[in-house]
PDB file of N, CA and C in Angstrom:
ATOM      1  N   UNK A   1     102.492 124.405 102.266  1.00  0.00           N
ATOM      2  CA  UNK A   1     102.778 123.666 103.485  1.00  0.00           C
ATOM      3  C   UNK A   1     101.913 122.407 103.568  1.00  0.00           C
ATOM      4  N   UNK A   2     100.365 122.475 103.163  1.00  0.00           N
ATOM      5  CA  UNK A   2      99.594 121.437 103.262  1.00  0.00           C
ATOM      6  C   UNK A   2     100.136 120.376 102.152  1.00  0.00           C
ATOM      7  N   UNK A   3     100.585 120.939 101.320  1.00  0.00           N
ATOM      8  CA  UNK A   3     101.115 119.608 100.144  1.00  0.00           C
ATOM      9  C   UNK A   3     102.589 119.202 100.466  1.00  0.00           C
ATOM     10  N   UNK A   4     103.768 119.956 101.408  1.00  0.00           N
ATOM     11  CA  UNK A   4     104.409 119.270 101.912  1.00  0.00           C
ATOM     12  C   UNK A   4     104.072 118.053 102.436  1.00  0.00           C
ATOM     13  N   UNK A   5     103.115 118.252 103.806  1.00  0.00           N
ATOM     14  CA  UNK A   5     102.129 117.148 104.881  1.00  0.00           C
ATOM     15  C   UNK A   5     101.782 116.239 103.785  1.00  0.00           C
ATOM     16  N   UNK A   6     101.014 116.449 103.140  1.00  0.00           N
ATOM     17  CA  UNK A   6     100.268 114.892 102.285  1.00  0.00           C
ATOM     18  C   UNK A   6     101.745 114.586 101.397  1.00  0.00           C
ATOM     19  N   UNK A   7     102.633 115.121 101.214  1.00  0.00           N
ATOM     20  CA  UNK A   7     103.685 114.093 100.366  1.00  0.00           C
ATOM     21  C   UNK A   7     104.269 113.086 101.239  1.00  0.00           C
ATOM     22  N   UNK A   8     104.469 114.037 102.472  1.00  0.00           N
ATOM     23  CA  UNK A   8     105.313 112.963 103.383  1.00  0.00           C
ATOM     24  C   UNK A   8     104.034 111.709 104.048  1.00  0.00           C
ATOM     25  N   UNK A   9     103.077 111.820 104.111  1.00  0.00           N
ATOM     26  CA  UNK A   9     102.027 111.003 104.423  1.00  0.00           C
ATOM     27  C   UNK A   9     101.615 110.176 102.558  1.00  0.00           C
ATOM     28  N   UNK A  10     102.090 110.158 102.098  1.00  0.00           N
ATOM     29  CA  UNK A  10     102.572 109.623 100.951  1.00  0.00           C
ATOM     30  C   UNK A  10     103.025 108.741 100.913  1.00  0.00           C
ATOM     31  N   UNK A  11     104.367 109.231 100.872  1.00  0.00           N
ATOM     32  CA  UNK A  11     105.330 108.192 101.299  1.00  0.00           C
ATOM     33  C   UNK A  11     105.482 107.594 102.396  1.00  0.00           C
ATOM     34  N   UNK A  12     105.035 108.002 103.703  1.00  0.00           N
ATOM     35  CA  UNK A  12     104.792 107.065 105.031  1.00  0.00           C
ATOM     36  C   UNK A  12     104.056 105.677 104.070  1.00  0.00           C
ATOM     37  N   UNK A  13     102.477 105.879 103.409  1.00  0.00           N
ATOM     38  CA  UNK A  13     101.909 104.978 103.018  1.00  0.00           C
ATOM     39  C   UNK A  13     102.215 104.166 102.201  1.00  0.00           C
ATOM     40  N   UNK A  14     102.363 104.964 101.102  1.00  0.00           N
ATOM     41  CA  UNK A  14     103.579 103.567 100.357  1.00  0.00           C
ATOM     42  C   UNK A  14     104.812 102.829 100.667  1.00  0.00           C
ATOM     43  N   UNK A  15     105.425 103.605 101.925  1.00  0.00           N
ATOM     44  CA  UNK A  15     106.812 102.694 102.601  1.00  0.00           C
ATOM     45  C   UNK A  15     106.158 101.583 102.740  1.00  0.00           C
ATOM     46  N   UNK A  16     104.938 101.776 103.467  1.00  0.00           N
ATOM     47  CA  UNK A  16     103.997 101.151 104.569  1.00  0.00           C
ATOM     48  C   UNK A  16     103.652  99.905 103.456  1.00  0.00           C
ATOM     49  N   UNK A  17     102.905 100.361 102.762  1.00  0.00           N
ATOM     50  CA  UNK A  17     102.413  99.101 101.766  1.00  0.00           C
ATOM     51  C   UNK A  17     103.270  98.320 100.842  1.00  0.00           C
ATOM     52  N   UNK A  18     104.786  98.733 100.743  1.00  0.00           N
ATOM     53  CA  UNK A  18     105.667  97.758 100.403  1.00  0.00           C
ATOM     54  C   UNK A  18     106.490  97.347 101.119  1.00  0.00           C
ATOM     55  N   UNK A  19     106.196  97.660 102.532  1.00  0.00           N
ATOM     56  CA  UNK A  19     107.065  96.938 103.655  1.00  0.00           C
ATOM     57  C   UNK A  19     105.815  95.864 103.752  1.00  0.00           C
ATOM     58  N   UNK A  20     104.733  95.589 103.942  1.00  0.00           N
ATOM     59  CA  UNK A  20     104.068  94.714 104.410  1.00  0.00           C
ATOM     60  C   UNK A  20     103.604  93.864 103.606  1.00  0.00           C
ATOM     61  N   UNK A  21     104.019  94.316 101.643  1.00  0.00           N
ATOM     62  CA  UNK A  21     103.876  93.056 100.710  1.00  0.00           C
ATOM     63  C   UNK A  21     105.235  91.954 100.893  1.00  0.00           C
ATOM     64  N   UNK A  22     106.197  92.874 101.354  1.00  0.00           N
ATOM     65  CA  UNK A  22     107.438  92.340 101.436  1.00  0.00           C
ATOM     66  C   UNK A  22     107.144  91.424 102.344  1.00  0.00           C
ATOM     67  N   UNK A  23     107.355  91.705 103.476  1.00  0.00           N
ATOM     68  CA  UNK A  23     106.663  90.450 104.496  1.00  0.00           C
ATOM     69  C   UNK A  23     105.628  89.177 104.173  1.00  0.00           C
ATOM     70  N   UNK A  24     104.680  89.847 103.415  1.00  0.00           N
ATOM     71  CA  UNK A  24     103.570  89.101 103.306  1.00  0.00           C
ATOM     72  C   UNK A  24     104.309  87.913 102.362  1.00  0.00           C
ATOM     73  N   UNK A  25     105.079  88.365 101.421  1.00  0.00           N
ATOM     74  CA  UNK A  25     106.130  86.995 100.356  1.00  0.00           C
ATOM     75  C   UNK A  25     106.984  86.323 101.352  1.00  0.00           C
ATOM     76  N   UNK A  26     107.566  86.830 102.139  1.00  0.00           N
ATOM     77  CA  UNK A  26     108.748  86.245 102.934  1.00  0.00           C
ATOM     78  C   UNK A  26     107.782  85.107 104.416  1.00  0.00           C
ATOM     79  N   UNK A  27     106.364  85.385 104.837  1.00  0.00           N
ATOM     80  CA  UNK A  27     105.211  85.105 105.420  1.00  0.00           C
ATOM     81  C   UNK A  27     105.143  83.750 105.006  1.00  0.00           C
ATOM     82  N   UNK A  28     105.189  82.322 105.712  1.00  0.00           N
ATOM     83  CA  UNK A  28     104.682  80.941 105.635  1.00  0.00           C
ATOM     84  C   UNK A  28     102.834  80.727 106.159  1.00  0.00           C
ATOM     85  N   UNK A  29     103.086  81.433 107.078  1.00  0.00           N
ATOM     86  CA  UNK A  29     101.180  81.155 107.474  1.00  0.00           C
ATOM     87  C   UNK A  29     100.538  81.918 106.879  1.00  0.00           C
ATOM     88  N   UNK A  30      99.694  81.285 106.204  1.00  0.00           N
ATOM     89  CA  UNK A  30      98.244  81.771 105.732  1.00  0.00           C
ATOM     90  C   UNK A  30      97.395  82.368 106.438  1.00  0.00           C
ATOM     91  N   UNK A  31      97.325  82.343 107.487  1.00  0.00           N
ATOM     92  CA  UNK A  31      96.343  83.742 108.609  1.00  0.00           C
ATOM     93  C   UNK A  31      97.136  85.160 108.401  1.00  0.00           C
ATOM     94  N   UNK A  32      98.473  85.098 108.400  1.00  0.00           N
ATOM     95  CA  UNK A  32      99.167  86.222 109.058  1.00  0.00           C
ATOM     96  C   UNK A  32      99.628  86.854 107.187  1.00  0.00           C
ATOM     97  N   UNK A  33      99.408  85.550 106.219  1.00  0.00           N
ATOM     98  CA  UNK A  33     100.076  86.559 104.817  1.00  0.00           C
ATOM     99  C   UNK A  33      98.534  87.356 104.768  1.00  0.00           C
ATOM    100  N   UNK A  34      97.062  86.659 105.149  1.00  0.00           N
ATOM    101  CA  UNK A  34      95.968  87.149 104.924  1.00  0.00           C
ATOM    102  C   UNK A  34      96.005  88.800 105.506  1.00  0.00           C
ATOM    103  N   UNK A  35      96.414  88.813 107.079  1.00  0.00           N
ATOM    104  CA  UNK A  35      96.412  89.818 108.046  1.00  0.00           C
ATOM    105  C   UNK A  35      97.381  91.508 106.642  1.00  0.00           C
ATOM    106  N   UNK A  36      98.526  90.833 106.719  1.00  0.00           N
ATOM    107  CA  UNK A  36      99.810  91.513 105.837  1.00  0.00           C
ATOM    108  C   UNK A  36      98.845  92.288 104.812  1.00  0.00           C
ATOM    109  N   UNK A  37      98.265  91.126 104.225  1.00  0.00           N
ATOM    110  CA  UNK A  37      97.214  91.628 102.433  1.00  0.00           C
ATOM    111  C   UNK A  37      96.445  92.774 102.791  1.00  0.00           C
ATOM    112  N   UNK A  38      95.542  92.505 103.518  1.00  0.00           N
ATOM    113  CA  UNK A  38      94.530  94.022 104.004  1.00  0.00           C
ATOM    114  C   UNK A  38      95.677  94.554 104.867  1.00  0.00           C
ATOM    115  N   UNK A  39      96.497  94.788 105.424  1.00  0.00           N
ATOM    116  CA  UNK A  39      97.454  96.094 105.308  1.00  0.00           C
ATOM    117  C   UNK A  39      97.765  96.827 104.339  1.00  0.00           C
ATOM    118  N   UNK A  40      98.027  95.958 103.591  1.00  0.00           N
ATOM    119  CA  UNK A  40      99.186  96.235 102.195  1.00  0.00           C
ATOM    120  C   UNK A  40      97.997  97.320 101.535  1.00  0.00           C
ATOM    121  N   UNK A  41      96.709  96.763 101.327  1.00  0.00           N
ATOM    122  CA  UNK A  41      95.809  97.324 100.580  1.00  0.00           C
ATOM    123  C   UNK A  41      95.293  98.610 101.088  1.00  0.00           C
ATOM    124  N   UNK A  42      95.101  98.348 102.680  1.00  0.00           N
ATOM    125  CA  UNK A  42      94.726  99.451 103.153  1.00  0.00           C
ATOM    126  C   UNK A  42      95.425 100.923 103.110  1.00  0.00           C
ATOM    127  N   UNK A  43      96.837 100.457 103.342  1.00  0.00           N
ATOM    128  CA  UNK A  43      98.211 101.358 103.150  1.00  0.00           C
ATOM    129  C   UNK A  43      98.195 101.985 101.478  1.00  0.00           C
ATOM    130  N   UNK A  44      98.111 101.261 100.465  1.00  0.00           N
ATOM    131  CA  UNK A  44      97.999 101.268  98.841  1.00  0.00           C
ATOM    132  C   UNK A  44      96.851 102.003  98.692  1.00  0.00           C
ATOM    133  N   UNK A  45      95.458 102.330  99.406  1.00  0.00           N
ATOM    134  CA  UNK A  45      94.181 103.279  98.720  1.00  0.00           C
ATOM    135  C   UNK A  45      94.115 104.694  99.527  1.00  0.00           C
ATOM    136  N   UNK A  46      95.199 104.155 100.812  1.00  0.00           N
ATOM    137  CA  UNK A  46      95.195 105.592 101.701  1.00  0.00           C
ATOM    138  C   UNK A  46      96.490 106.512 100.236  1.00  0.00           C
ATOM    139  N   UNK A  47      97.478 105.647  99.795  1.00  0.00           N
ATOM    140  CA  UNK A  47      98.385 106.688  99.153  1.00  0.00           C
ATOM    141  C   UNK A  47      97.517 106.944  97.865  1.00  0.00           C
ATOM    142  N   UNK A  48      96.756 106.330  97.494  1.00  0.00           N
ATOM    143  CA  UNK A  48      95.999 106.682  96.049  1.00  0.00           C
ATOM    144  C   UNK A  48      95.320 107.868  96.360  1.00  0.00           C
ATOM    145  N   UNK A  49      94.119 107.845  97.721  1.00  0.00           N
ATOM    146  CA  UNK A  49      93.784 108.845  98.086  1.00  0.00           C
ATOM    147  C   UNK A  49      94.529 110.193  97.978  1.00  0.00           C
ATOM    148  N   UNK A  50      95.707 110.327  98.948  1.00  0.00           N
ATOM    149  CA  UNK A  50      96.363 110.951  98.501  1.00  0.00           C
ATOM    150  C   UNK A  50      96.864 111.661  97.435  1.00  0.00           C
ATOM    151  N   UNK A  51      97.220 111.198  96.718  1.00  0.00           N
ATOM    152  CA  UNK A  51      97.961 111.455  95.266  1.00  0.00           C
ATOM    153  C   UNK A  51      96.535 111.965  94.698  1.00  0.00           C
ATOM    154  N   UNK A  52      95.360 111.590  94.567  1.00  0.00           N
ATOM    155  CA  UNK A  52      94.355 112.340  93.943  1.00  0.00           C
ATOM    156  C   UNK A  52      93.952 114.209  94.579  1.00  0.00           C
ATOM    157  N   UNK A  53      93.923 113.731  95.929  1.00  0.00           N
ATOM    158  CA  UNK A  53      94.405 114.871  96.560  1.00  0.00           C
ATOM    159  C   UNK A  53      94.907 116.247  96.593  1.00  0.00           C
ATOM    160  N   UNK A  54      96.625 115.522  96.215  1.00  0.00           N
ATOM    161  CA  UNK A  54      97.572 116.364  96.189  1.00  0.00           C
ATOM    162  C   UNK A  54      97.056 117.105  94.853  1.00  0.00           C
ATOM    163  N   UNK A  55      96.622 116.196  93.574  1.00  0.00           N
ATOM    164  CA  UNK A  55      96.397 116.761  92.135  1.00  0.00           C
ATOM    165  C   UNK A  55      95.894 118.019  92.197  1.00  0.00           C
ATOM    166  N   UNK A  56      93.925 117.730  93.156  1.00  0.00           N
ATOM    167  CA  UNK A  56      93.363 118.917  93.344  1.00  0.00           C
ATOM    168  C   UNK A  56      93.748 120.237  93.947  1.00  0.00           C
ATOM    169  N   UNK A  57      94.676 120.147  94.900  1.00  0.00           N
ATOM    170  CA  UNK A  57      95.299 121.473  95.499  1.00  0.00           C
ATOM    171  C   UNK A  57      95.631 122.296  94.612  1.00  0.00           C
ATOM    172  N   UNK A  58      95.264 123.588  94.756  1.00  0.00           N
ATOM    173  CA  UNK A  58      95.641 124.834  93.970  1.00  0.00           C
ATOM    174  C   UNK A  58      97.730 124.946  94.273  1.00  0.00           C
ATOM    175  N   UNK A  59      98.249 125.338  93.308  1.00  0.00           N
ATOM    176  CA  UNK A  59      99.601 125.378  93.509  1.00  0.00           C
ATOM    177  C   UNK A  59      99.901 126.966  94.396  1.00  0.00           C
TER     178      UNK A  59
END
């Protein structure tokens, strides 16, 4: 059940971090592609976290 939870918080995070690179390309101001970038990244080490995570769980 707990590795159900972290898959779908998984993929919440990576939706998350390629919805907001997407933006960040389609983005003209430079404050707001900056704002997008530390999303993108923040969203991208929460799913890494994850995925290391999920590895350690006993099956």
């Amino acid at each position: 059940m707990l590795k159900l939870l972290m898959k779908g918080m998984y993929y919440y995070h990576l939706f998350q971090h390629r919805h907001n690179e997407q933006l960040q390309q389609d983005c003209l101001c430079a404050e707001l592609k900056m704002k997008l970038k530390v999303k993108a990244t923040y969203h991208y080490s929460k799913a890494l976290e994850l995925v290391s995570k999920m590895q350690t769980l006993p099956l």
